[in-house]
Protein backbone atom coordinates (compact mmCIF):
# COMPACT_ATOMS: atom_id res chain seq x y z
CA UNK A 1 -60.76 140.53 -27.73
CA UNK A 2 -57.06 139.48 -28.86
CA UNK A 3 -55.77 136.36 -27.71
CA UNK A 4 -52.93 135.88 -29.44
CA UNK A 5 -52.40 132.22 -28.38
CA UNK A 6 -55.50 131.05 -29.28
CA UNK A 7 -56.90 129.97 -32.89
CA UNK A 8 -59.79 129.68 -34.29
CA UNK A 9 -61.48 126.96 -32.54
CA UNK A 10 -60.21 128.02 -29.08
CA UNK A 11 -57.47 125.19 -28.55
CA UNK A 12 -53.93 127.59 -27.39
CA UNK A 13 -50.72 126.66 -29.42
CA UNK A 14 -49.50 125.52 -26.19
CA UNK A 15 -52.01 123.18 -26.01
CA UNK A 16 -51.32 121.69 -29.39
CA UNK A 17 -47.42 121.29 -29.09
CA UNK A 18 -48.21 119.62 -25.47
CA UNK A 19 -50.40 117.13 -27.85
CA UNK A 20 -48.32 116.95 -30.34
CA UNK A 21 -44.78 116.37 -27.67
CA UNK A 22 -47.01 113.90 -26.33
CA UNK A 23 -47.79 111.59 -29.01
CA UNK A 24 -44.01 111.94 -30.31
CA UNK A 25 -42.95 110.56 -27.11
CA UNK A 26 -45.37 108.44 -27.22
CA UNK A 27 -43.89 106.98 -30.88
CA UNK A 28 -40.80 107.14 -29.68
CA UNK A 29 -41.54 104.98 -26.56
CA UNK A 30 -43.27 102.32 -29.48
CA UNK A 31 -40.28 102.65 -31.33
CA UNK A 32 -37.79 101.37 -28.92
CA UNK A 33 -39.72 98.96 -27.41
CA UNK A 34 -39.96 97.29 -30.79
CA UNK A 35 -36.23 97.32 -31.25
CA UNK A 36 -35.65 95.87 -28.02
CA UNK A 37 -38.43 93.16 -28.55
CA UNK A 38 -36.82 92.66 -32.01
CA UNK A 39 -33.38 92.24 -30.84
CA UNK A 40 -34.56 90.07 -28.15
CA UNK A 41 -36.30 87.90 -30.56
CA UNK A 42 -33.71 88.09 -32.98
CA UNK A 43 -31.14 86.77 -30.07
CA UNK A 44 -33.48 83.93 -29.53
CA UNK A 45 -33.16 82.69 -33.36
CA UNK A 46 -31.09 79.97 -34.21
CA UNK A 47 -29.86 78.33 -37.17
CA UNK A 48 -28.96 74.90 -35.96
CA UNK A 49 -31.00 72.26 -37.51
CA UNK A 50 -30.95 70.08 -41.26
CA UNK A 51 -31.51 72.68 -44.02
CA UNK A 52 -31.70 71.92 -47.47
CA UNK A 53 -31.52 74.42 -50.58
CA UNK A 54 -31.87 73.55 -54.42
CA UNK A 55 -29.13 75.79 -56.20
CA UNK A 56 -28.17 75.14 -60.00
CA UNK A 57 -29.39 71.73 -60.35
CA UNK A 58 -27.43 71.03 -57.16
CA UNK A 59 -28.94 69.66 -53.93
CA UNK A 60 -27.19 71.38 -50.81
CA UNK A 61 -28.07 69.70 -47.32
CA UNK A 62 -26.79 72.27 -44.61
CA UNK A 63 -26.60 70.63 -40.81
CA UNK A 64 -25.82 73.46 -37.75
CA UNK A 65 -25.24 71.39 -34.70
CA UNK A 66 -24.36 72.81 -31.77
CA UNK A 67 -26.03 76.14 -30.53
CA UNK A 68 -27.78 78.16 -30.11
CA UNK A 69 -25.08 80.90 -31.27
CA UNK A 70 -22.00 78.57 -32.28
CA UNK A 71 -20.91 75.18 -33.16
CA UNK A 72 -19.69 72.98 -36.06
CA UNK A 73 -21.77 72.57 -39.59
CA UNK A 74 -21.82 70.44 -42.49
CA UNK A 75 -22.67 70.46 -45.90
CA UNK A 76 -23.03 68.52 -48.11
CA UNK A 77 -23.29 69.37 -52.09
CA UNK A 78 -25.01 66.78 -54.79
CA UNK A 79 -25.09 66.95 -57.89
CA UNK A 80 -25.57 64.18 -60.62
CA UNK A 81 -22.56 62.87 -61.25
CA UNK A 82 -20.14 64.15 -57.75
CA UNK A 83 -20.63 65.24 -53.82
CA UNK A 84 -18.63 67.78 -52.09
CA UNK A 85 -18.23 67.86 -48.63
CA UNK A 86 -17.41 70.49 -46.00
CA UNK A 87 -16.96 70.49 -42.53
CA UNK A 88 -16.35 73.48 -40.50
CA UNK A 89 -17.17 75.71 -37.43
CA UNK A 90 -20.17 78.64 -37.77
CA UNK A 91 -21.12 81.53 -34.99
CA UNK A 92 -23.81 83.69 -35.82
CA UNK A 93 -24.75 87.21 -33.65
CA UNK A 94 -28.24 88.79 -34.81
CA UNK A 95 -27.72 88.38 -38.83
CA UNK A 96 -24.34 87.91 -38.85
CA UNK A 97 -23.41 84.12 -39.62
CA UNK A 98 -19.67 83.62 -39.53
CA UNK A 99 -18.31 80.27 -41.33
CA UNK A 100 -14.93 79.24 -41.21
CA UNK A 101 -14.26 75.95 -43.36
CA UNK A 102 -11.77 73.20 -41.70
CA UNK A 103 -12.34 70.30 -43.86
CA UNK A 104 -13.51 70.29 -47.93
CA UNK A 105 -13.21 67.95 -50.27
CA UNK A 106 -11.86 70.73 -52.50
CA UNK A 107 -8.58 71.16 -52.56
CA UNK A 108 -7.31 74.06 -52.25
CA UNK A 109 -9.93 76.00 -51.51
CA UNK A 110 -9.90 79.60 -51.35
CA UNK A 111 -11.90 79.96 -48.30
CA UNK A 112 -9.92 77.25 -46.62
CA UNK A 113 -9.24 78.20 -42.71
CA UNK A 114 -10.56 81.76 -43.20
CA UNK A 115 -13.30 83.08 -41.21
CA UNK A 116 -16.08 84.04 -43.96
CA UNK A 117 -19.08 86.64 -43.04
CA UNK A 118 -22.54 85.67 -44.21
CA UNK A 119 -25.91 87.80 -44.06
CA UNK A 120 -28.22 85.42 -42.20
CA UNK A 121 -32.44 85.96 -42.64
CA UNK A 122 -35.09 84.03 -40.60
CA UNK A 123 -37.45 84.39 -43.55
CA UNK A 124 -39.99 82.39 -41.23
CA UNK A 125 -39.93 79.47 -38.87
CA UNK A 126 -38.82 76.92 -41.34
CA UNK A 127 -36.55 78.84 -43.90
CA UNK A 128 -33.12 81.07 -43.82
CA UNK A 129 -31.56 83.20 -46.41
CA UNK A 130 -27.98 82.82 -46.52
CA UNK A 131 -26.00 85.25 -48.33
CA UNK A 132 -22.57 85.83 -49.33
CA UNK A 133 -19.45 84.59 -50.96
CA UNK A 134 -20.34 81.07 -52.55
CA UNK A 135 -23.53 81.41 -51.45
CA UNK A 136 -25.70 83.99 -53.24
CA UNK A 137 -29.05 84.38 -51.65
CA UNK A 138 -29.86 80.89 -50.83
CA UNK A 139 -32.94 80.25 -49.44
CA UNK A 140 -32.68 76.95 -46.93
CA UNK A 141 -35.71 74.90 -46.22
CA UNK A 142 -36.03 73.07 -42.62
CA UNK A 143 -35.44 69.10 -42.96
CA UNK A 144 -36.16 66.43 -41.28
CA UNK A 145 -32.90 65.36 -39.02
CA UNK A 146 -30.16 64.30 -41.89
CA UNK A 147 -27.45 61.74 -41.15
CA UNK A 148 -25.09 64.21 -39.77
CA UNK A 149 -21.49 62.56 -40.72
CA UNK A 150 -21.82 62.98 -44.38
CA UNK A 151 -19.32 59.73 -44.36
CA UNK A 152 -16.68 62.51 -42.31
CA UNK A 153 -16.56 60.08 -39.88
CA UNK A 154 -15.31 57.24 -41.64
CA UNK A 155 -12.69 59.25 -43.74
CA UNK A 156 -11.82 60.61 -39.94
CA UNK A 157 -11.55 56.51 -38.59
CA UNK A 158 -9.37 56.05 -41.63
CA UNK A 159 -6.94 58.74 -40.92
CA UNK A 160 -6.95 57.52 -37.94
CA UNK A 161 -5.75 53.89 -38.68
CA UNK A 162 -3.29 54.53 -41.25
């Protein structure tokens, strides 16, 4: 007899694009559940917090404060012989971390008042990557609470008294 839906073993081609319709719904279905899960994670992450990051001999101390998707930073750059402060506002959405300087101790500085895009990375629970301009690929380390004024606050009380 001729069956011409039927193989060898006796399982119709029906039958095996049913199973295999199935199980690609059935990836699909995993598929976005882990993007919304991932997204919904990702929303939960937040950068504020003391970082620090070693970068050509130069210690950088990162605070976010604020949260958990905007607020002010500052940073704070050491090296041997000078420290450079900044002082600005950051937003991040997903891995988008947006930086716009407001105060430097460099003068003038290119990025001065613009609004600067960043690629951020939760690399785990106590390190970020950071990348873009000025800061290429920097991995930041969570720190124990810094002093968060960076000595902004007396150069802001003697502004204020002159």
């Amino acid at each position: 007899m001729f069956f011409p839906l039927a193989d060898r073993t006796g399982a119709t081609t029906i039958g095996i694009v049913t199973s295999i319709a199935v199980l690609a719904a059935a990836l699909v279905l995993l598929y976005v559940l882990f993007v919304r899960w991932h997204c919904k994670w990702l929303e939960q992450q937040t950068p504020v917090g003391s970082w620090t990051a070693d970068h050509d001999s130069a210690l950088i101390k990162l605070i976010f404060e604020g949260g958990p998707s905007e607020g002010i930073y500052k940073q704070l750059v050491e090296t041997d012989d000078h420290a450079i402060r900044e002082f600005g506002h950051w937003a991040v959405q997903f891995n988008t971390l947006n930086m716009l300087i407001m105060a430097t101790d460099v003068h003038p500085h290119a990025r001065f008042g613009i609004d600067t895009t960043y690629q951020i990375k939760y690399v785990g629970f106590d390190s970020i990557r950071i990348e873009g301009p000025d800061r290429p690929n920097l991995i930041f380390t969570r720190a124990e609470d810094m002093t968060s004024d960076f000595g902004l606050d007396e150069a802001t009380d003697s502004a204020n008294n002159s």
